[in-house]
C-alpha atoms as a PDB file:
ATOM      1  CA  UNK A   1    -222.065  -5.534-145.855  1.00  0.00           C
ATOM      2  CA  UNK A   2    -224.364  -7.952-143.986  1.00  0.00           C
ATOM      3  CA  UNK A   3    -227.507  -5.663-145.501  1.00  0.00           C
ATOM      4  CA  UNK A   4    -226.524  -6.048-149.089  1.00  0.00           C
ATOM      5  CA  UNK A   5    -226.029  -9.681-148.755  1.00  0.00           C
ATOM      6  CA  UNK A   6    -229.415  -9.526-147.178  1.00  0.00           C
ATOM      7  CA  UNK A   7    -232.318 -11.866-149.103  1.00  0.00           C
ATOM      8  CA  UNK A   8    -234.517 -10.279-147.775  1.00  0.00           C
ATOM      9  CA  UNK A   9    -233.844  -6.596-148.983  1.00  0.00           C
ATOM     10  CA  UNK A  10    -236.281  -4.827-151.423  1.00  0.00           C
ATOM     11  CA  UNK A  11    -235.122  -6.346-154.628  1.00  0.00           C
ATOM     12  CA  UNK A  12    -232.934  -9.235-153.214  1.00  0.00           C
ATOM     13  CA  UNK A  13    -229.309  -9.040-152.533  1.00  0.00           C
ATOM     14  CA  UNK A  14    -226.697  -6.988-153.771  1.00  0.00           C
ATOM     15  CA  UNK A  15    -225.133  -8.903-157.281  1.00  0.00           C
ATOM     16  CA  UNK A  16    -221.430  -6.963-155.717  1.00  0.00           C
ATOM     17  CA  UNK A  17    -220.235  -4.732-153.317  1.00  0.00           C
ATOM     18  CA  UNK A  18    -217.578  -2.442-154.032  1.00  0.00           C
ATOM     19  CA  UNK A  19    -215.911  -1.312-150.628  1.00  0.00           C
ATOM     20  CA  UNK A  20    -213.012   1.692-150.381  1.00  0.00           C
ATOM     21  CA  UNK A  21    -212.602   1.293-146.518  1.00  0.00           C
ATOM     22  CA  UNK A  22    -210.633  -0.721-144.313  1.00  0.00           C
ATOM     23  CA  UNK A  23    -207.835  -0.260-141.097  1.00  0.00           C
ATOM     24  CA  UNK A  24    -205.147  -2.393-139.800  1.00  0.00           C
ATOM     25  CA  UNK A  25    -201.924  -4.205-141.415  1.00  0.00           C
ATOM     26  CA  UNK A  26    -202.366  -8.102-142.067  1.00  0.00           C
ATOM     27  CA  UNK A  27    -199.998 -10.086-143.975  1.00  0.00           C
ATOM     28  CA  UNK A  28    -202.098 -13.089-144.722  1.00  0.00           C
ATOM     29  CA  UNK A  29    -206.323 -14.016-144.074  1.00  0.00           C
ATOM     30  CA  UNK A  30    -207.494 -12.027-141.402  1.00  0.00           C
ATOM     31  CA  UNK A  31    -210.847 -14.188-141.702  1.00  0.00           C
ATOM     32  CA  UNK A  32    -211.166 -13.562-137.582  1.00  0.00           C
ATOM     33  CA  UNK A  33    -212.076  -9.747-137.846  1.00  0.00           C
ATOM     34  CA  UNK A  34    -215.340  -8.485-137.802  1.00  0.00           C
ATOM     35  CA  UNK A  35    -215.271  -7.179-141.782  1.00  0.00           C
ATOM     36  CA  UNK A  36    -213.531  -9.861-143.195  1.00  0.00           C
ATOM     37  CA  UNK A  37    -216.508 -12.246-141.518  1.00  0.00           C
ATOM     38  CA  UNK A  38    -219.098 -10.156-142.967  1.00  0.00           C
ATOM     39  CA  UNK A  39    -217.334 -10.450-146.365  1.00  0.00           C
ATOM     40  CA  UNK A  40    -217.298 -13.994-146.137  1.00  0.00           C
ATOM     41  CA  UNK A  41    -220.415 -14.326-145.150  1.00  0.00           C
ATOM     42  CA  UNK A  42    -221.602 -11.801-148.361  1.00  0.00           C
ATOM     43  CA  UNK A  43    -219.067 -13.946-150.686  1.00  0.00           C
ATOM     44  CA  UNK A  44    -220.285 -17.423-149.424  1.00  0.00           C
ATOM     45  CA  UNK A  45    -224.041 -16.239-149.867  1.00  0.00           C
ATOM     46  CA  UNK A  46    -223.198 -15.421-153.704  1.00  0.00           C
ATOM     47  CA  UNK A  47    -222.321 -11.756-153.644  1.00  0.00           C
ATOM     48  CA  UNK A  48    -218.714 -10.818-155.546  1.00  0.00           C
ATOM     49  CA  UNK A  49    -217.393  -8.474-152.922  1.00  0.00           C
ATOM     50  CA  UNK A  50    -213.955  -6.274-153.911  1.00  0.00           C
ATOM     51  CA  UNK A  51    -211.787  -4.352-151.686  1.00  0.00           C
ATOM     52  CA  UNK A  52    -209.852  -1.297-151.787  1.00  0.00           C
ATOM     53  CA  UNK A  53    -206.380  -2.756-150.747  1.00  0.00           C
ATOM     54  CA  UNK A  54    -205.116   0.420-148.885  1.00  0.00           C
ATOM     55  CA  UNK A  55    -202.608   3.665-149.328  1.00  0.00           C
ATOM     56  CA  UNK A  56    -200.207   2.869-146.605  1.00  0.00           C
ATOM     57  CA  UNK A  57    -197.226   2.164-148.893  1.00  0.00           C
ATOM     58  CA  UNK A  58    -197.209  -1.485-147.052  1.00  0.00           C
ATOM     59  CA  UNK A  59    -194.503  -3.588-148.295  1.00  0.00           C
ATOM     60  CA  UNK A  60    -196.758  -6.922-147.415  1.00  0.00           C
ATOM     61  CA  UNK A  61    -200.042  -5.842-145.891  1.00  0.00           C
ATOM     62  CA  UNK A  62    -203.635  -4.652-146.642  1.00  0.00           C
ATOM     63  CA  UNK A  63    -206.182  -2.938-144.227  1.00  0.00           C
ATOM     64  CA  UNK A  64    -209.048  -5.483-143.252  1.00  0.00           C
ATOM     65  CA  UNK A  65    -211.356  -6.537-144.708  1.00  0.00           C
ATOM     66  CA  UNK A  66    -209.275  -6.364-147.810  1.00  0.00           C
ATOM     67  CA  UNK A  67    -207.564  -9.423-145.906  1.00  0.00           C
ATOM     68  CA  UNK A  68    -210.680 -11.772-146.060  1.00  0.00           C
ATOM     69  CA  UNK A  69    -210.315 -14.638-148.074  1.00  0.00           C
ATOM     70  CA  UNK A  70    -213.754 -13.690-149.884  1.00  0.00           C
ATOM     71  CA  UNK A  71    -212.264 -10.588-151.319  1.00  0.00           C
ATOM     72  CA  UNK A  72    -211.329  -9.187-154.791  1.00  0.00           C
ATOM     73  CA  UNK A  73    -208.129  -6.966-153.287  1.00  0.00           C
ATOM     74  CA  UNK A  74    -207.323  -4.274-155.652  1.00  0.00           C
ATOM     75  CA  UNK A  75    -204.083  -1.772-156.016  1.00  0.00           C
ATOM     76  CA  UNK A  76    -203.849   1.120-157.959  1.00  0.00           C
ATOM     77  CA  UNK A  77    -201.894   1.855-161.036  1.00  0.00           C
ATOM     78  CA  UNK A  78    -201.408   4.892-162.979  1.00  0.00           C
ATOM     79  CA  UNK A  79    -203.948   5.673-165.557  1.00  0.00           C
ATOM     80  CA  UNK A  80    -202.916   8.003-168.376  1.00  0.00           C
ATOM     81  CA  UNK A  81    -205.223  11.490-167.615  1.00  0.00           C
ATOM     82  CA  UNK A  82    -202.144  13.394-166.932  1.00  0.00           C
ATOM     83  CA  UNK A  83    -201.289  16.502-167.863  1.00  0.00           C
ATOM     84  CA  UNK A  84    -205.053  17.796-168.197  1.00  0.00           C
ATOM     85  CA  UNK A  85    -206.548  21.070-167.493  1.00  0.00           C
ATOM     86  CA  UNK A  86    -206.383  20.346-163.626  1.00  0.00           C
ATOM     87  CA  UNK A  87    -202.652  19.161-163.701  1.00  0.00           C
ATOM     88  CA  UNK A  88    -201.646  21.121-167.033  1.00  0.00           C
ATOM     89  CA  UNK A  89    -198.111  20.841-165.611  1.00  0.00           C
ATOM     90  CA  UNK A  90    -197.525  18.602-162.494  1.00  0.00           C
ATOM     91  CA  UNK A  91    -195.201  15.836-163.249  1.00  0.00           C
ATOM     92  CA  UNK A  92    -194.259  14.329-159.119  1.00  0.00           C
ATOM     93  CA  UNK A  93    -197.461  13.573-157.347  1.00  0.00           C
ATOM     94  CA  UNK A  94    -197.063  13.576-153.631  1.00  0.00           C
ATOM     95  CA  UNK A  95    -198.648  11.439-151.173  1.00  0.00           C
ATOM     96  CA  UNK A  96    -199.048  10.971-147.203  1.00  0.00           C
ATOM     97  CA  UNK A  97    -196.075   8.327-147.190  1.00  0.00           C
ATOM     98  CA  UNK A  98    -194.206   8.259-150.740  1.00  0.00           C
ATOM     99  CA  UNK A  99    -194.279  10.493-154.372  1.00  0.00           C
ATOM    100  CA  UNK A 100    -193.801   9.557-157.976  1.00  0.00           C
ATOM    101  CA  UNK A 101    -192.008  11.565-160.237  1.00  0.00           C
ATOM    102  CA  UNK A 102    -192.785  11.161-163.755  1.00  0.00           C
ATOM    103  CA  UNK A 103    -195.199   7.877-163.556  1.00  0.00           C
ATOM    104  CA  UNK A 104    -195.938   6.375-166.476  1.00  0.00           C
ATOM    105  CA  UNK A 105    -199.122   4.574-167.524  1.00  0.00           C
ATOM    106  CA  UNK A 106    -199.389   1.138-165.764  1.00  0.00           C
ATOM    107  CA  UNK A 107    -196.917   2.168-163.492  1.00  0.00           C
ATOM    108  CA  UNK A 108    -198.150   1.149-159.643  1.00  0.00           C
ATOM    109  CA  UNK A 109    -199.033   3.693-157.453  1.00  0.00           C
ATOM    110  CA  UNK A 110    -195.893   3.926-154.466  1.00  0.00           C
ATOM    111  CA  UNK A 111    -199.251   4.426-152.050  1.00  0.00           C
ATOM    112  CA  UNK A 112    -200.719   1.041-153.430  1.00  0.00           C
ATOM    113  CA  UNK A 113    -199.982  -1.236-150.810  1.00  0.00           C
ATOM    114  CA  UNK A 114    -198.495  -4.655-151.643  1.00  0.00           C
ATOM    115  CA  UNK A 115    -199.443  -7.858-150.834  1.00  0.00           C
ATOM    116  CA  UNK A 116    -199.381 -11.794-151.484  1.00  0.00           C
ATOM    117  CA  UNK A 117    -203.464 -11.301-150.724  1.00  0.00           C
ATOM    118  CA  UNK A 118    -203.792  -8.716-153.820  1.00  0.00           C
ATOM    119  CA  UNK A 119    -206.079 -10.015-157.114  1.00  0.00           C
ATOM    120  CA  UNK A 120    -205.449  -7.186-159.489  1.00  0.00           C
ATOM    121  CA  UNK A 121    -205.119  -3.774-160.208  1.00  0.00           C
ATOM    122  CA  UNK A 122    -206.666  -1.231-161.984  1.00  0.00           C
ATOM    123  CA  UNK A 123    -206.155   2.788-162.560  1.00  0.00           C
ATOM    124  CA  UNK A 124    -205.983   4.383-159.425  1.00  0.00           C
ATOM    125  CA  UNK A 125    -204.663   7.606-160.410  1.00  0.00           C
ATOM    126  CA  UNK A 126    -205.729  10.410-161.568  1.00  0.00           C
ATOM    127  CA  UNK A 127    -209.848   9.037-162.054  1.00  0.00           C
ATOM    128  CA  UNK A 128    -211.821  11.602-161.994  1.00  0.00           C
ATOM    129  CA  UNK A 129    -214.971  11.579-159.681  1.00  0.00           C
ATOM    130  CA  UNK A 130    -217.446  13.989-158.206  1.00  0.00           C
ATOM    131  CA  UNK A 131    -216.668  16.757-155.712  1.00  0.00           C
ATOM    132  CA  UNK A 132    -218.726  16.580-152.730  1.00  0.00           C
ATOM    133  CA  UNK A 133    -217.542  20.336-151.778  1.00  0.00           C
ATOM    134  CA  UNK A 134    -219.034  22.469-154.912  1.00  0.00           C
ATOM    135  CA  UNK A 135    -222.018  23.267-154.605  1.00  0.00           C
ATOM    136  CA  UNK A 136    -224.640  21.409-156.397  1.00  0.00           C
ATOM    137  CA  UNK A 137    -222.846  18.758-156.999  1.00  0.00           C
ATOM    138  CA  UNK A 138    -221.263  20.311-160.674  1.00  0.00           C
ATOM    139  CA  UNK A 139    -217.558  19.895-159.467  1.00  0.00           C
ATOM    140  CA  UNK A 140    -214.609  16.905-160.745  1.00  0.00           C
ATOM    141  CA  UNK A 141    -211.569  16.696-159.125  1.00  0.00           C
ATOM    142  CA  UNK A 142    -208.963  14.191-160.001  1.00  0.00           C
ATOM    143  CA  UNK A 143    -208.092  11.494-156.990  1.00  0.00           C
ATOM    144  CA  UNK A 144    -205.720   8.896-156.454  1.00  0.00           C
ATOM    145  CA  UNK A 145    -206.238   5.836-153.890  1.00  0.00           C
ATOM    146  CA  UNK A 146    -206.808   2.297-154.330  1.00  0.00           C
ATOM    147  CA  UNK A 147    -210.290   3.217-153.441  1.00  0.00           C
ATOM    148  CA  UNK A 148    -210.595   4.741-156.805  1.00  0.00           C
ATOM    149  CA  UNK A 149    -209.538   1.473-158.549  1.00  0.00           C
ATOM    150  CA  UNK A 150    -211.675  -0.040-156.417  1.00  0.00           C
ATOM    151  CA  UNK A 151    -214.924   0.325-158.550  1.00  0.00           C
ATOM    152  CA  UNK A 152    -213.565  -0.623-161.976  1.00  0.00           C
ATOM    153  CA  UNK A 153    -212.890  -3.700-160.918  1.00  0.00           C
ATOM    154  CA  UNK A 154    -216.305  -4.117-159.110  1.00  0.00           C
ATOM    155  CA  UNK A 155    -217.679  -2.770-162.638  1.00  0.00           C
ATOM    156  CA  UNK A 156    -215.976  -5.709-164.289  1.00  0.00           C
ATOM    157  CA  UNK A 157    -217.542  -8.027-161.968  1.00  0.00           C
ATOM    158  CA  UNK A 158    -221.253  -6.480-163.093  1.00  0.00           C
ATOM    159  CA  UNK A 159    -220.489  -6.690-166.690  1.00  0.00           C
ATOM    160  CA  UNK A 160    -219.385 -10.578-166.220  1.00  0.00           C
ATOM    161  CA  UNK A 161    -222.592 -11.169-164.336  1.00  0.00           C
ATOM    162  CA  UNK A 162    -224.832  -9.350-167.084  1.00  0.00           C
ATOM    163  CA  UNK A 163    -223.162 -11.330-169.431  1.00  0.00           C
ATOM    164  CA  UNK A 164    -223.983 -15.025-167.119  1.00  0.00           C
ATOM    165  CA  UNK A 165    -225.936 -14.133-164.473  1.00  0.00           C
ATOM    166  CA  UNK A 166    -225.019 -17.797-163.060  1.00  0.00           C
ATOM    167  CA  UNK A 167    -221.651 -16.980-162.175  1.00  0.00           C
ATOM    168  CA  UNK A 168    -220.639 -17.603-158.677  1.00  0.00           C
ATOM    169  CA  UNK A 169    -218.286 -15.109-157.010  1.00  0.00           C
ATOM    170  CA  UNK A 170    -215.446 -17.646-157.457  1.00  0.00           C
ATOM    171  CA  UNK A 171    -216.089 -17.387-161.371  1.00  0.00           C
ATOM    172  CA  UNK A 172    -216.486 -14.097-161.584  1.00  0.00           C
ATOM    173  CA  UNK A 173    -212.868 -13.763-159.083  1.00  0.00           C
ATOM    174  CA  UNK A 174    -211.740 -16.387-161.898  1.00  0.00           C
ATOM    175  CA  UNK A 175    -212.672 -14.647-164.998  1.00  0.00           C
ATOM    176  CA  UNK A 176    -210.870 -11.480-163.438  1.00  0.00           C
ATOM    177  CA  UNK A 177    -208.120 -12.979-162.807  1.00  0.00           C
ATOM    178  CA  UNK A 178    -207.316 -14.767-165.366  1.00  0.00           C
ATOM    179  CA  UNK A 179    -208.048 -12.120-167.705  1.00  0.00           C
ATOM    180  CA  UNK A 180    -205.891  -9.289-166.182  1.00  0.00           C
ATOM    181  CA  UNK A 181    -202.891  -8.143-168.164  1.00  0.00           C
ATOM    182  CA  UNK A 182    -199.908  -9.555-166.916  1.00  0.00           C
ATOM    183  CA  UNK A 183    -197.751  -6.740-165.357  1.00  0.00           C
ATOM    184  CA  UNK A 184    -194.426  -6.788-163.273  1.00  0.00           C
ATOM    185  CA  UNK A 185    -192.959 -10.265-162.443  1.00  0.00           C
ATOM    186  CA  UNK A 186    -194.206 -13.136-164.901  1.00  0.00           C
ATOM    187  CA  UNK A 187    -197.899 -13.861-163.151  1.00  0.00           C
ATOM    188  CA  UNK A 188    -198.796 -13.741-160.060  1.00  0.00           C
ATOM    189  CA  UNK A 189    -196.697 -10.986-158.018  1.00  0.00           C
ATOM    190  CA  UNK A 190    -196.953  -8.898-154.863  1.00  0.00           C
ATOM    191  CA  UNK A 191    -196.770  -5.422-156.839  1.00  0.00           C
ATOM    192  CA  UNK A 192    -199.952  -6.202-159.219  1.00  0.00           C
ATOM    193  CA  UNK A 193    -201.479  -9.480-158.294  1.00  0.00           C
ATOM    194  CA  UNK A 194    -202.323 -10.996-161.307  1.00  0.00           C
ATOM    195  CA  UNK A 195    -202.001  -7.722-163.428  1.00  0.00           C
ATOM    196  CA  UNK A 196    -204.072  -5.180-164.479  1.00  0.00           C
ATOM    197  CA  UNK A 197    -207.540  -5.560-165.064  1.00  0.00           C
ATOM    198  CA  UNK A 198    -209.267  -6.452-169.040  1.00  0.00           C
ATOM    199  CA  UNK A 199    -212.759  -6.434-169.831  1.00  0.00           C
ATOM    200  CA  UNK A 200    -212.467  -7.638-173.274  1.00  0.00           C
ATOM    201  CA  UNK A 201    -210.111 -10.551-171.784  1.00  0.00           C
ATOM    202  CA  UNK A 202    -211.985 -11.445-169.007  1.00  0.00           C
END
């Protein structure tokens, strides 16, 4: 984190980080730890930094640094690539700490966890990315974690910046934001943040 906020890199800093990692349980800022300093520190140097919110099924609690106050926290929804040729007939999806029978589009993710720190959400479930275990590189395989609806949201944050490359990290957390499509409770809520994430919108 501290490289990519780095001036003094090969091309200058990093515009955003996307980051599908964290550990620990905090229920509000955990602007102490290590991480959540570094994304601070990456957020208050003008890098948009967003953050896998975790899988632990937390009821009011995200992994650090998810918990830093610089942070676009992201949950996971359902997208709609279900059945396909990989899950031609699966309808309950099983996970480490919960399963969903039947989801529906939009639909959070039981893994997701939730929190009064989340921004938004985005699809989480099933994306399909690359397969590090076939050879060559030629395999998909469909995945479900808040790490995978991680990086559309830290896409989002590259398109705003294309489009005004003056944008500060609050703007661009802004523009997100206030874009999203509401989901769950009337705005803000501890199940989708501020909704699902909207390109066009934001």
């Amino acid at each position: 984190i501290n490289r990519c906020a780095s001036t003094t890199l090969p091309g200058g800093q990093a515009d955003v980080i996307s980051l599908s990692l964290g550990g620990g349980a905090f229920s509000s800022a955990c602007d102490s730890d290590t991480a959540a300093i570094a994304v601070n520190n990456a957020f208050n140097a003008g890098v948009v930094v967003v953050v896998a919110a975790g899988n632990d099924a937390a009821a009011n609690a995200v992994g650090t640094p998810a918990c830093a106050s610089g942070a676009i926290t992201v949950a996971a929804i359902y997208d709609d690539n279900y059945p396909n040729c990989d899950f031609p007939t699966q309808t309950t999806f099983s996970f480490t700490n919960c399963s969903d029978t039947n989801p529906v589009v939009n639909q959070r993710c039981c893994f997701s966890n939730r929190s009064s720190l989340l921004e938004v959400t985005a699809p989480g479930c099933i994306i399909f990315s690359d397969d590090s275990t076939v050879a060559a590189g030629n395999g998909l395989v469909g995945f479900c974690g808040t790490s995978q609806a991680t990086p559309h949201v830290a896409g989002l944050a590259a398109l705003l910046l294309d489009a005004n490359p003056s944008l500060t990290p609050t703007q661009v957390r802004t523009h997100i934001n206030n874009g999203a499509v509401d989901l769950g409770t009337a705005g803000f809520d501890t199940n989708f943040g501020w909704g699902r994430v909207d390109a066009i919108n934001s």
